[in-house]
Protein backbone atom coordinates (compact mmCIF):
# COMPACT_ATOMS: atom_id res chain seq x y z
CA UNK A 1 0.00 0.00 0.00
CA UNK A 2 1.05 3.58 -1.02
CA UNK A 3 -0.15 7.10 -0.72
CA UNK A 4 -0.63 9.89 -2.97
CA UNK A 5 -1.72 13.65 -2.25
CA UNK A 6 -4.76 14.05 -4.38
CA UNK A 7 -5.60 16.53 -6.97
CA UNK A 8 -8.85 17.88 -6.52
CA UNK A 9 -10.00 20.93 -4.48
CA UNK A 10 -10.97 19.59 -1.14
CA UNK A 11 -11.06 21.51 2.02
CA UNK A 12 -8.26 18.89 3.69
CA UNK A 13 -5.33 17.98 2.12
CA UNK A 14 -6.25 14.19 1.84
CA UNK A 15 -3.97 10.90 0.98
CA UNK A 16 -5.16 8.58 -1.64
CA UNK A 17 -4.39 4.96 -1.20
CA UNK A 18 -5.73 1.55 -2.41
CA UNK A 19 -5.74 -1.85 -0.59
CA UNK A 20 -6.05 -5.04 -2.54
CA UNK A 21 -6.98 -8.11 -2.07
CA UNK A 22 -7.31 -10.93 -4.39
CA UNK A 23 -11.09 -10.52 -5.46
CA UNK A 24 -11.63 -6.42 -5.05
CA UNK A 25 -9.78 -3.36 -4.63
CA UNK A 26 -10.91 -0.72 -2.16
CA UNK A 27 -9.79 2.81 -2.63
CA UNK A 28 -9.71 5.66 0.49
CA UNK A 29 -8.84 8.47 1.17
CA UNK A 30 -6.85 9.40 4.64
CA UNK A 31 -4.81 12.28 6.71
CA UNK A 32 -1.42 11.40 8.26
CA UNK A 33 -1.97 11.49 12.14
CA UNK A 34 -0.98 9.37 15.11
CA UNK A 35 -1.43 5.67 14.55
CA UNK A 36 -2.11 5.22 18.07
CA UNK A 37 -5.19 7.66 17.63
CA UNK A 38 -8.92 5.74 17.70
CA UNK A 39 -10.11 5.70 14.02
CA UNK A 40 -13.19 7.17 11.99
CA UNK A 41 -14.17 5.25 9.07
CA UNK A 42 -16.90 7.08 7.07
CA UNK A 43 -19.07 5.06 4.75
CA UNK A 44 -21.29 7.04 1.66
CA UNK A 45 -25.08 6.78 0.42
CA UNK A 46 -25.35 4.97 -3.16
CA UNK A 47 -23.93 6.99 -5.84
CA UNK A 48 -21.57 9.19 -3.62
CA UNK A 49 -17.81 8.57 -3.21
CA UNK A 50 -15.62 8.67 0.11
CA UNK A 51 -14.96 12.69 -0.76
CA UNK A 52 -18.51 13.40 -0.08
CA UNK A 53 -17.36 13.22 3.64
CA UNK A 54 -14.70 15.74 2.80
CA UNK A 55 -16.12 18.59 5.25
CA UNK A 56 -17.47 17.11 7.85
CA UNK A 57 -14.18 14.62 7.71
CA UNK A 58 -12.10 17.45 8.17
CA UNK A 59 -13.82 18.78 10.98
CA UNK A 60 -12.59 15.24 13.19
CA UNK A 61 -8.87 15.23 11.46
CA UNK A 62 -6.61 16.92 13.85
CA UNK A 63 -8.24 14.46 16.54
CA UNK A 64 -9.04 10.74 14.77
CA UNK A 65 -7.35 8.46 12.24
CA UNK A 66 -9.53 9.81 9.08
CA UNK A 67 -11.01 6.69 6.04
CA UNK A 68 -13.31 7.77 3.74
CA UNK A 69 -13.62 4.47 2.30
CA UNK A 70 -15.03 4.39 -1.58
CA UNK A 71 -17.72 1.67 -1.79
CA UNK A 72 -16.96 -1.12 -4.23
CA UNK A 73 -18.66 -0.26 -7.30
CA UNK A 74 -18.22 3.34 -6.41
CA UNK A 75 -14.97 6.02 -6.76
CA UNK A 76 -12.43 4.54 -7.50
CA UNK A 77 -12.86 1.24 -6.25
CA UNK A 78 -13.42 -2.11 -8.30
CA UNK A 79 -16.40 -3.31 -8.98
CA UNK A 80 -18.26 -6.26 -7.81
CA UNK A 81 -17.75 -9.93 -9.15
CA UNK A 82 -21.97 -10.50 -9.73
CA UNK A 83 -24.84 -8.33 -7.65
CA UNK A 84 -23.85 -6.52 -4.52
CA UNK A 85 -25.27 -6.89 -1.35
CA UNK A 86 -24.75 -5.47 1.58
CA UNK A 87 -23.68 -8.66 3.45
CA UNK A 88 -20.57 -8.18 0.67
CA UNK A 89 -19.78 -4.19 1.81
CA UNK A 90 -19.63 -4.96 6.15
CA UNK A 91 -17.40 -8.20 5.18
CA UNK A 92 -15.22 -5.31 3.05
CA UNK A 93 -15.44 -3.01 6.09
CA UNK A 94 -14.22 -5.84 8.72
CA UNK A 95 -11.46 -6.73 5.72
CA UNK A 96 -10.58 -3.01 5.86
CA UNK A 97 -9.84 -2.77 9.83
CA UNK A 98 -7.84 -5.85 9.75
CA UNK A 99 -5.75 -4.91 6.68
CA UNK A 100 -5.08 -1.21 8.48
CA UNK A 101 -4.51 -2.88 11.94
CA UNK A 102 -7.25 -0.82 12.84
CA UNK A 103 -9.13 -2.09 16.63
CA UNK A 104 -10.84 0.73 18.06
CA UNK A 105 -13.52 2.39 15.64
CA UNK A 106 -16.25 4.03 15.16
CA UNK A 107 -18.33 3.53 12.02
CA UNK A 108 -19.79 6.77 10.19
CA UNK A 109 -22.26 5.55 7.78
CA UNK A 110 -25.24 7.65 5.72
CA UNK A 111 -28.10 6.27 3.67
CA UNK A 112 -26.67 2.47 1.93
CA UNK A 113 -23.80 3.53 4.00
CA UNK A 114 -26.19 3.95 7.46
CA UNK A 115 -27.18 0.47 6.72
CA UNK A 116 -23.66 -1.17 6.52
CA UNK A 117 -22.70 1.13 9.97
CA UNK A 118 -26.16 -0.48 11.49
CA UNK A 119 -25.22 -4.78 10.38
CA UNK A 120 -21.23 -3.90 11.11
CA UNK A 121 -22.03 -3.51 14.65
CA UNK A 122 -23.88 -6.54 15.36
CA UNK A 123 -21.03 -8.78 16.01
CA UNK A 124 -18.45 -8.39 18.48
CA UNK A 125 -15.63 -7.08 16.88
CA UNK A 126 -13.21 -3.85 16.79
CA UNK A 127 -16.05 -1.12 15.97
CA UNK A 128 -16.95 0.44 18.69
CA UNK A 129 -20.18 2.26 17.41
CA UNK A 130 -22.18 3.64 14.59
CA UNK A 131 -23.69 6.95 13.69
CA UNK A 132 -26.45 6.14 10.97
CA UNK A 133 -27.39 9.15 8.56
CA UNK A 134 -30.85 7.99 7.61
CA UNK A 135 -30.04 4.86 6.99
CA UNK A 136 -31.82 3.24 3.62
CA UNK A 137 -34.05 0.45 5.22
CA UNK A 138 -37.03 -0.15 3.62
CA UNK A 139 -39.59 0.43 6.33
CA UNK A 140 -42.93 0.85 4.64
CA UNK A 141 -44.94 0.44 1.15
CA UNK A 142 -43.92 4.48 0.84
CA UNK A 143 -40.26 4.38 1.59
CA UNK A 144 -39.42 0.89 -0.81
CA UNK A 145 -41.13 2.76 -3.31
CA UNK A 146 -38.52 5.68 -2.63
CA UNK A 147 -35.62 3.47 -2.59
CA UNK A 148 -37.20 1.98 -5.97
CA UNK A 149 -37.65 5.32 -7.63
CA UNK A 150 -33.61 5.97 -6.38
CA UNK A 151 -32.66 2.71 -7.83
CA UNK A 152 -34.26 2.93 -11.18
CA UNK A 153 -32.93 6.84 -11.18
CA UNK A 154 -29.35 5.46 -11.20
CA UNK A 155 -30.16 4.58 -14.59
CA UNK A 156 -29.87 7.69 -15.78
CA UNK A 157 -26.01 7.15 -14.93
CA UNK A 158 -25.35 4.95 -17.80
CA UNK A 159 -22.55 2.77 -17.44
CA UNK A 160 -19.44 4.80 -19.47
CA UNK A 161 -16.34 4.41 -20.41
CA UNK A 162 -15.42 8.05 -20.28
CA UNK A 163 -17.39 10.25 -17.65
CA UNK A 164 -19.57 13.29 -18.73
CA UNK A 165 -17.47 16.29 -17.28
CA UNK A 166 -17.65 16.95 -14.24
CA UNK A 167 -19.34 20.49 -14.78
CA UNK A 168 -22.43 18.79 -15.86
CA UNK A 169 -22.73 16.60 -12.75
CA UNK A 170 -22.67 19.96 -10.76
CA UNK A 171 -24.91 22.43 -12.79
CA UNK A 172 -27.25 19.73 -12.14
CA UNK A 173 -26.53 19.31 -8.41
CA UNK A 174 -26.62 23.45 -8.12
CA UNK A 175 -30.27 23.32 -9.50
CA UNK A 176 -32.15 20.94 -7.45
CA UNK A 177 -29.85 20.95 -4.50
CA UNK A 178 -29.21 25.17 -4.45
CA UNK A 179 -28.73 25.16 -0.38
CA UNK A 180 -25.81 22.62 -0.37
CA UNK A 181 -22.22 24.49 0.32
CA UNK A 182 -20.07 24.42 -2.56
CA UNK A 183 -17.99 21.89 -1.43
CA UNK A 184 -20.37 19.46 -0.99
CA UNK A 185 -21.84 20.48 -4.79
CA UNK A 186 -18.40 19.87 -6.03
CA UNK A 187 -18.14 16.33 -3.93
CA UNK A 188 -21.25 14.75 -5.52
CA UNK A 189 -20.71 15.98 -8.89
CA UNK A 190 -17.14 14.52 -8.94
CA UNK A 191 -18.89 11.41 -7.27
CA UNK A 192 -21.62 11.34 -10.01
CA UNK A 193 -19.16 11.34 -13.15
CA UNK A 194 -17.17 8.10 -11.29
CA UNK A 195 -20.42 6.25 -10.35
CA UNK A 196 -20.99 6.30 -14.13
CA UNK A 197 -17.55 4.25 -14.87
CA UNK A 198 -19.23 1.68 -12.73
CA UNK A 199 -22.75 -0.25 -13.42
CA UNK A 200 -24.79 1.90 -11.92
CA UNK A 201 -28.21 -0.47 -12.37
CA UNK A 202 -26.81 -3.31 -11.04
CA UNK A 203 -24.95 -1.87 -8.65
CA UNK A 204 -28.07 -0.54 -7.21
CA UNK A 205 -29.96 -3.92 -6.32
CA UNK A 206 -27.65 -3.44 -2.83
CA UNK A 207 -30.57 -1.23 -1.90
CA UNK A 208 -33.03 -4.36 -1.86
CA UNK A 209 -30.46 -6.24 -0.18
CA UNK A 210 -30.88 -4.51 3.26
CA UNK A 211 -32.53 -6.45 5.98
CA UNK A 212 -35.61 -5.22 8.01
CA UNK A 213 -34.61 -3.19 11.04
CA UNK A 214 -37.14 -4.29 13.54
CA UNK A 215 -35.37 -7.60 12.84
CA UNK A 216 -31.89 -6.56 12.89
CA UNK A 217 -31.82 -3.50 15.60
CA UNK A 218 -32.25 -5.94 18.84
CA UNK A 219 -29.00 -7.59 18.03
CA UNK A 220 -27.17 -4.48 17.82
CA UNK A 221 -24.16 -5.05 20.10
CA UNK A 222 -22.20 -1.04 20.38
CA UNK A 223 -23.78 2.01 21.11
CA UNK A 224 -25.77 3.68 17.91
CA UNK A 225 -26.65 7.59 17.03
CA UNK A 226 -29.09 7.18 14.79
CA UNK A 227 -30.23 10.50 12.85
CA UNK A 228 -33.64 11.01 11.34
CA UNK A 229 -35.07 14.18 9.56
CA UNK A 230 -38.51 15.36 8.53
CA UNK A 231 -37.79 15.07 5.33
CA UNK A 232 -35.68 11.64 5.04
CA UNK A 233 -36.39 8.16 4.66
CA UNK A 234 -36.87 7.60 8.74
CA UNK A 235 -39.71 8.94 10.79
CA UNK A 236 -40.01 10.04 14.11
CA UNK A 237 -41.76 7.06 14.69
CA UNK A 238 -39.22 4.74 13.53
CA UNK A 239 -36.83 6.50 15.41
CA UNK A 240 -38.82 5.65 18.81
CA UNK A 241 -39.26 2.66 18.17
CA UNK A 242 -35.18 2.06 17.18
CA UNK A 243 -34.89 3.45 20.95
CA UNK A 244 -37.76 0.95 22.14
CA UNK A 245 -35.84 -2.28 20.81
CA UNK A 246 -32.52 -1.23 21.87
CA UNK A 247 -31.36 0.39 24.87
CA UNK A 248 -27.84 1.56 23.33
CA UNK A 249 -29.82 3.27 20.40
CA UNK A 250 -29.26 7.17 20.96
CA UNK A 251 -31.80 9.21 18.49
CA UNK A 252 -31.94 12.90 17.15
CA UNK A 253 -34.37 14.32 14.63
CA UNK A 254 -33.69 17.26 12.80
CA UNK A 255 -36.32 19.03 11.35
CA UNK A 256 -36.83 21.16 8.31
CA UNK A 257 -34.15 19.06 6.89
CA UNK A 258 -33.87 16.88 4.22
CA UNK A 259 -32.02 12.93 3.79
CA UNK A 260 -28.95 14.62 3.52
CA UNK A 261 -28.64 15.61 7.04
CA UNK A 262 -24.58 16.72 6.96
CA UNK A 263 -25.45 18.55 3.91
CA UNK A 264 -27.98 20.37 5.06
CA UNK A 265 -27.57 20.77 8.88
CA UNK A 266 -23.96 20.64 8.71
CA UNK A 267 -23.29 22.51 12.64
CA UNK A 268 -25.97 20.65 14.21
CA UNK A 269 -25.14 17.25 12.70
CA UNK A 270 -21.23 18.02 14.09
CA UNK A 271 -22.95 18.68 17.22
CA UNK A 272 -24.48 15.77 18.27
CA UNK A 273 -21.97 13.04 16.30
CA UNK A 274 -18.93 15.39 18.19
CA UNK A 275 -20.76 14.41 21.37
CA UNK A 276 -21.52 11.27 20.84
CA UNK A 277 -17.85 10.31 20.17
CA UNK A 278 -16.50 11.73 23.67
CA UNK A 279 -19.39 9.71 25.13
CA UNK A 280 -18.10 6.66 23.80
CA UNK A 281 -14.44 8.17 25.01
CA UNK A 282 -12.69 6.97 22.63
């Protein structure tokens, strides 16, 4: 394993590095800190990359190890052998800690990546805890048929083997997403053009992969901050009852706010993830 300095505009001067193994190759980005330090690794929603965590990663830098893992079939890491399920990304996350030496973690997961944070810590192993961004479980008949509409919408990132320019990616992104900070426009749009050097359709079937969370959250093992909006694929409901099946569930609800909490609530989403990790004193 090597690292590089990246290229792009990013508001921390991030390392890129690969590690391989004999059936995939997982890319992330990293800072240079104190191996000794406890270590954040943040997971993205489908379609993102692990640069999409770029500001609120660099908020936690001077004080954690830093991954911002790309999913397989995502960034710049390799794609799957057949379908991907989400079984397939938590076995790549334990694969990761044990390849970086890596015991004392805390998982950072939104959206797909909420659900991976959410099955990771249901074994005892080296992760600590998980913060879930809206995690992507199918609850209802309302929110599959979101998660549908988002999978068949992936379409529309044809599979290509030479990305639309980036400036497309982020006009678009600029339009229907106007309140984002520019950072996290530029993120998604660069995120957006590498999705589409993937297979984007069949890459999205991980979304129908996820198991039901009154099923899986009793067996969660490690403390859990699990954040729900008004607007996001959780209700306040669900979020009760989370805190109903499992004691070491921790809940906030942000309101007026949308399925991209960090995005869109980026203080008060530092906030409460900031004090969940001292809680966890780690």
């Amino acid at each position: 394993m090597y690292s590089v300095r990246i290229k792009v505009n990013t508001v921390y001067p991030w390392k890129s590095a690969f590690v391989k193994y004999p059936d995939k190759k997982i890319h992330y980005y990293h800072n240079e800190i104190d191996s000794k330090k406890s270590a954040l690794i943040f997971y993205h929603g489908f379609s993102d990359n692990g640069l999409c965590w770029d500001r609120i990663g660099s908020k936690f830098a001077n004080e954690y190890q830093i991954y911002l893992i790309d999913a397989r079939g995502h960034g710049k890491s390799s794609d799957p052998m057949g379908d991907l399920k989400y079984k397939d990304l938590v076995q790549d996350v334990y694969d990761f800690c044990d390849k970086q030496h890596l015991d004392d973690v805390v998982l950072i997961g939104h959206s797909m990546g909420g659900v991976v944070a959410a099955m990771a810590v249901t074994n005892q192993n080296t992760i600590r805890g998980s913060v879930l961004e809206d995690p992507a479980f199918p609850t209802n008949i309302m929110n599959t048929a979101n998660l549908k509409a988002r999978q068949v919408s992936s379409a529309m990132h044809k599979h290509r083997q030479t990305p639309k320019p980036k400036e497309q990616y982020q006009k678009k992104i600029q339009r229907i997403r106007p309140k984002w900070d520019e950072q996290d426009i530029q993120g998604a749009a660069e995120a957006s053009s590498q999705f589409s050097l993937h297979y984007p359709l069949r890459n999205g079937r991980v979304l129908f992969s996820a198991p039901r969370w009154k099923q899986l959250v009793p067996k969660l093992t490690k403390p859990v901050l699990l954040l729900t909006s008004s607007r996001g694929l959780l209700t306040c409901k669900d979020g009760h009852n989370f805190q109903q099946l499992n004691p070491l569930v921790r809940w906030k609800h942000f309101e007026k706010v949308g399925h991209n909490i960090r995005r869109e609530a980026f203080s008060g989403y530092y906030r409460v993830v900031n004090e969940f990790l001292d809680s966890l004193k780690i």
